[in-house]
Protein backbone atom coordinates (compact mmCIF):
# COMPACT_ATOMS: atom_id res chain seq x y z
CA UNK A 1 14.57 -3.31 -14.05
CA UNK A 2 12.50 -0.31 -13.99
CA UNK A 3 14.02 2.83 -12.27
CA UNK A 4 12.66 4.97 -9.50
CA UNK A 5 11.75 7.52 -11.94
CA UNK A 6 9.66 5.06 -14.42
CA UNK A 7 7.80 3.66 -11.35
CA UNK A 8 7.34 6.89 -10.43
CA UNK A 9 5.72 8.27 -14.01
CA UNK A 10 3.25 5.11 -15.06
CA UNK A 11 1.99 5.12 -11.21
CA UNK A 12 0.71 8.59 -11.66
CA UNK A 13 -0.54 7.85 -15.13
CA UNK A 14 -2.56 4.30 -13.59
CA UNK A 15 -3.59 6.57 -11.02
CA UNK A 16 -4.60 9.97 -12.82
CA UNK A 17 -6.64 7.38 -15.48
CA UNK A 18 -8.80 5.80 -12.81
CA UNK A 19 -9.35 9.11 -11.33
CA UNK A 20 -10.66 10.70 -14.23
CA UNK A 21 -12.46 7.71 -15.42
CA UNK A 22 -14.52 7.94 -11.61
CA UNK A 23 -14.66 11.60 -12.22
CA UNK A 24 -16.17 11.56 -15.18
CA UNK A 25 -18.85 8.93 -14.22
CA UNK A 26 -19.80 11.03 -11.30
CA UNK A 27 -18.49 8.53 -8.54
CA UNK A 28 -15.84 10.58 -6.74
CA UNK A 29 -15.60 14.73 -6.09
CA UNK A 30 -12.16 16.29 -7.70
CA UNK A 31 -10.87 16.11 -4.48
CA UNK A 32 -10.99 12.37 -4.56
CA UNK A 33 -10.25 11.84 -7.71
CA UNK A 34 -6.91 13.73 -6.67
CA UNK A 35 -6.41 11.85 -3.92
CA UNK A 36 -7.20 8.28 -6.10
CA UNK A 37 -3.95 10.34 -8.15
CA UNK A 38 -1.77 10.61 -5.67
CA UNK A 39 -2.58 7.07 -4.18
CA UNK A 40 -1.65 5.31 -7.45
CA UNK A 41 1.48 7.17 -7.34
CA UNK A 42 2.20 6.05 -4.03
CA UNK A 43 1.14 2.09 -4.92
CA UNK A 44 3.22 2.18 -7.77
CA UNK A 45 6.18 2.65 -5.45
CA UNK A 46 4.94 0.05 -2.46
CA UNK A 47 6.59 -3.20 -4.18
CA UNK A 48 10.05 -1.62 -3.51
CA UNK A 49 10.08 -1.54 0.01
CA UNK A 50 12.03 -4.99 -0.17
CA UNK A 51 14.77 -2.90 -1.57
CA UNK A 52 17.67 -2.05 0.89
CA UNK A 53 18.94 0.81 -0.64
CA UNK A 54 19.07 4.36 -2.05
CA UNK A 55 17.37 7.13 -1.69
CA UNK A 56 14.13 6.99 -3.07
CA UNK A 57 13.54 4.01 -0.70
CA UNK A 58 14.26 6.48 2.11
CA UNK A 59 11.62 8.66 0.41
CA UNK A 60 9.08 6.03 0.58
CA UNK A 61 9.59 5.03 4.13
CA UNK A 62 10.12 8.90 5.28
CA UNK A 63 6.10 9.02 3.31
CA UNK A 64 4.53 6.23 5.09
CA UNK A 65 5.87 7.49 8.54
CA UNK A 66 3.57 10.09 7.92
CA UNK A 67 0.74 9.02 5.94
CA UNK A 68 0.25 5.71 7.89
CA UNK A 69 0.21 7.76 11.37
CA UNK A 70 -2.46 10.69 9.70
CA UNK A 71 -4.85 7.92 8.29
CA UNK A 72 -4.61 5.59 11.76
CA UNK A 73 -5.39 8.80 13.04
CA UNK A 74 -8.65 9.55 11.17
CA UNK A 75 -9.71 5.92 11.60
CA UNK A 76 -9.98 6.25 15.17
CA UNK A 77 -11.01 9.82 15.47
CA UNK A 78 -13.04 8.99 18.39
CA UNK A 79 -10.77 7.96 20.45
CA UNK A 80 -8.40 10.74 20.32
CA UNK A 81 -11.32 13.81 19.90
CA UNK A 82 -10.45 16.96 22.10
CA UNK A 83 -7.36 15.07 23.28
CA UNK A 84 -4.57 16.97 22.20
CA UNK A 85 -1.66 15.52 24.28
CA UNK A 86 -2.86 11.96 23.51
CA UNK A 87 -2.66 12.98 20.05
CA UNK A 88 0.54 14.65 20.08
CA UNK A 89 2.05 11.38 21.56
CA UNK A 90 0.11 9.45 18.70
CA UNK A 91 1.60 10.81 15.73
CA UNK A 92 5.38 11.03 17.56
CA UNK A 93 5.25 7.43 18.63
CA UNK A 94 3.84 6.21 15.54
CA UNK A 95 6.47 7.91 13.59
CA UNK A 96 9.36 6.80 15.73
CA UNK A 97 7.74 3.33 15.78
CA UNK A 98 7.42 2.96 11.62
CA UNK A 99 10.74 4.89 10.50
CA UNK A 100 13.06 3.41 13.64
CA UNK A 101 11.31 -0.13 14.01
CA UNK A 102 9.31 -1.29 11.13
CA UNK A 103 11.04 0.21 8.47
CA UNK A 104 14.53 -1.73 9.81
CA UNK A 105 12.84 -4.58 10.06
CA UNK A 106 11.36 -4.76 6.73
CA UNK A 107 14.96 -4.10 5.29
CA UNK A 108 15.75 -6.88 7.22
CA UNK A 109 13.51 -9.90 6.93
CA UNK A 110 12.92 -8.81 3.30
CA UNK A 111 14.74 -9.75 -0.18
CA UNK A 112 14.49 -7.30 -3.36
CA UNK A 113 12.23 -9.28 -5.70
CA UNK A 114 10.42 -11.52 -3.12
CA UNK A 115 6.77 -11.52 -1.81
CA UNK A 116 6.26 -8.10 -2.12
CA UNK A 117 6.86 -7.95 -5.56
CA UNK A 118 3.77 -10.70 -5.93
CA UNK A 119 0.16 -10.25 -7.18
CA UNK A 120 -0.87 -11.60 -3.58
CA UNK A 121 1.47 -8.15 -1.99
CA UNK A 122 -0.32 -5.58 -4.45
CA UNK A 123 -3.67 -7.07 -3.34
CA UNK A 124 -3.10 -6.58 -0.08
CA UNK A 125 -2.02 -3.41 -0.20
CA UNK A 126 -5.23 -2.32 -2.20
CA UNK A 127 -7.64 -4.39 0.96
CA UNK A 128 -5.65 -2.46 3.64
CA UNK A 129 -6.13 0.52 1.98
CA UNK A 130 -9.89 -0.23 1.86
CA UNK A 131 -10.16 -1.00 5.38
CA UNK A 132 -7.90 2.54 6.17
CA UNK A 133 -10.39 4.31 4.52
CA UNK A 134 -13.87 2.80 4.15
CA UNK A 135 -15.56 4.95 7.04
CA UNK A 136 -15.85 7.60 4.48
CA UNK A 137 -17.86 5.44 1.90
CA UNK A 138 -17.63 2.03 0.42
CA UNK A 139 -17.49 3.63 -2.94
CA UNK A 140 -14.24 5.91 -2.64
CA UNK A 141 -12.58 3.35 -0.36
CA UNK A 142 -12.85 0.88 -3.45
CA UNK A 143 -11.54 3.75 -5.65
CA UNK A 144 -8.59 4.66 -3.18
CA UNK A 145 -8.10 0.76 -3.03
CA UNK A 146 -8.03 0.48 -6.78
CA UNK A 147 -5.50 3.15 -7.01
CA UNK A 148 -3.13 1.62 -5.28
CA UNK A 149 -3.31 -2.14 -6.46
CA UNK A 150 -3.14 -0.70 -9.72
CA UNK A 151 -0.11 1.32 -9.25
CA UNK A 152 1.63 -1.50 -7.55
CA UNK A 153 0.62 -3.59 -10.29
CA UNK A 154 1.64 -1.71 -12.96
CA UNK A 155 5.54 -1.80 -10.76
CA UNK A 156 5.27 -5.49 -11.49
CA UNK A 157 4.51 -5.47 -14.88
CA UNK A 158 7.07 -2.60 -15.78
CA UNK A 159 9.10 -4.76 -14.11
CA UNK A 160 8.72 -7.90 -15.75
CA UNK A 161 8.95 -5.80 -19.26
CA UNK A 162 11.97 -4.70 -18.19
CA UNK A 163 13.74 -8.00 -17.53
CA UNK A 164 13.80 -8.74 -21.03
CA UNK A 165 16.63 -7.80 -23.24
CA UNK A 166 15.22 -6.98 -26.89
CA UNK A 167 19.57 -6.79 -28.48
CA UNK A 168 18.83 -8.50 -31.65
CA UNK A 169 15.71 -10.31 -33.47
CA UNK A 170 14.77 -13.08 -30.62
CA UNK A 171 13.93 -11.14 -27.07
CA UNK A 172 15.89 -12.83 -24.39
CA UNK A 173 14.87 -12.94 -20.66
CA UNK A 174 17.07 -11.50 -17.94
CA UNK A 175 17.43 -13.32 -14.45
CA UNK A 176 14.91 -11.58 -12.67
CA UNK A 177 12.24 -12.37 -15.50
CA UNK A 178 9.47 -14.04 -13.61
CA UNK A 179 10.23 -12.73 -10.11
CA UNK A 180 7.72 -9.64 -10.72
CA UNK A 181 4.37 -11.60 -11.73
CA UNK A 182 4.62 -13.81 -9.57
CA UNK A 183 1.99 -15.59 -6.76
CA UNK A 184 5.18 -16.64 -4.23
CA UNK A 185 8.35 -16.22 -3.45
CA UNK A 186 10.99 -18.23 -2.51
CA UNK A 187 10.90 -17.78 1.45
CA UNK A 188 7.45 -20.33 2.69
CA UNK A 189 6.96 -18.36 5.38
CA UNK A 190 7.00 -14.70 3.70
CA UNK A 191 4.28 -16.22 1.39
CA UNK A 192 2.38 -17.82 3.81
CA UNK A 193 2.18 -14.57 5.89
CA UNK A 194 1.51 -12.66 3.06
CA UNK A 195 -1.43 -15.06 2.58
CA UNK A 196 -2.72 -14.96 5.85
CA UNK A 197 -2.71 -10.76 5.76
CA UNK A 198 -4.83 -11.27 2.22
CA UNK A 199 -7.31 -13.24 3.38
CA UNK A 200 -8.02 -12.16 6.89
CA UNK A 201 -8.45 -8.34 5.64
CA UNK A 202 -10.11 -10.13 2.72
CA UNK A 203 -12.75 -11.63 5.24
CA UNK A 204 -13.46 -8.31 6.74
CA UNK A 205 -14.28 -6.89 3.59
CA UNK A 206 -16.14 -9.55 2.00
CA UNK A 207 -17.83 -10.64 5.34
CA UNK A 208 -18.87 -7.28 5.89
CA UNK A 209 -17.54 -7.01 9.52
CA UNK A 210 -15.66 -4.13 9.31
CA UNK A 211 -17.87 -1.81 11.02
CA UNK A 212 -17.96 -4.48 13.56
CA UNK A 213 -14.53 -5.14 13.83
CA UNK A 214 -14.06 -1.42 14.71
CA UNK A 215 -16.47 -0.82 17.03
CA UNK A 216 -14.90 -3.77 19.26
CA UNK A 217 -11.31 -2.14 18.55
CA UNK A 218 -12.67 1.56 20.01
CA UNK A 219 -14.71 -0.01 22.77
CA UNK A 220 -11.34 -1.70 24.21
CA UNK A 221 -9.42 1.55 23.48
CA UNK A 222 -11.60 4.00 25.31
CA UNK A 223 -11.71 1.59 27.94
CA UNK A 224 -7.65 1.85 28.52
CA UNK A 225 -8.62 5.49 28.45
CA UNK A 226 -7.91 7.15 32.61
């Protein structure tokens, strides 16, 4: 299979071609377009957070603690406005929460080569990225969103490529051939999950209730608020 290194490389490349190509059409700033960079980077990564080991998983985990946190934090900048205290125990408890509790538990419940390295994972990761950033505009959301279902794709298909053996005339395909491209895995209820993520954030998308959606999720909040 492909190695941290390769993920690493063709990510950036996906990522650095869709930001120039929305660059040069006049549809995102240069600071976006970096950003769409950096984002297809990161998504070409994503489908290896079933892996249990080594340290460019730790990496990846040690990046979402913080990126996750920061963009949770924009999303709901109205809640936390001129509170600095609420803000500081945000960002500590969020990190804590992702890189001592969700990050274990991914290891855990997860097998390399399962649902998340599936078409369904990689679109899901490019709709939650939508929904983390759409408040800024529809159109650089779907760019951001782009960025990283491209780079995660382009981990599947790298790793598909690299699952066949091409020793002699007649390719020959390696065990995991097949496990990459794939629309399933072997565990029902990982796929069914994975399913049910795709199309709810799917709905709020397409059914155009995000705004909506929000604006529910900040009245409750503020109304926790002493």
């Amino acid at each position: 299979m492909a190695g941290f290194k390769t993920h690493l490389f063709w990510g950036m490349t996906g990522g650095g071609i869709l930001a120039f190509a929305g660059y040069f059409q006049g549809h995102i700033n240069l600071k976006e377009a970096n950003a769409v960079t950096i984002l297809g980077t990161l998504g070409g990564l994503l489908p290896d957070l079933d892996s249990d080991t080594g340290k460019p998983l730790e990496l990846l985990f040690q990046l979402l603690s913080v990126l996750i946190p920061m963009l949770l934090y924009y999303l709901f900048w109205d809640f936390f406005r001129g509170e600095v205290t609420i803000t500081l125990l945000f960002f500590a408890i969020a990190y804590l929460v992702i890189q001592y509790l969700v990050c274990p538990l991914i290891k855990k419940l997860t097998v390399h080569r399962g649902i998340m390295h599936s078409i369904p994972f990689a679109l899901l990761c490019g709709q939650v990225t939508f929904l983390l950033f759409f408040k800024i505009s529809h159109r650089v959301a779907f760019y951001y969103a782009a960025a990283v279902f491209l780079g995660a794709l382009i981990h599947l298909v790298l790793d598909e490529y690299y699952a066949i053996s091409f020793k002699g005339l007649i390719p020959h395909l390696g065990r995991f051939s097949g496990t990459a491209l794939a629309f399933y895995s072997s565990s029902l209820w990982a796929t069914l999950f994975v399913y049910f993520l795709l199309f709810s954030t799917g709905y709020l998308i397409i059914g155009g209730n995000v705004d909506v959606s929000l604006n529910k999720l900040m009245t409750f909040l503020q109304g926790l608020k002493i």
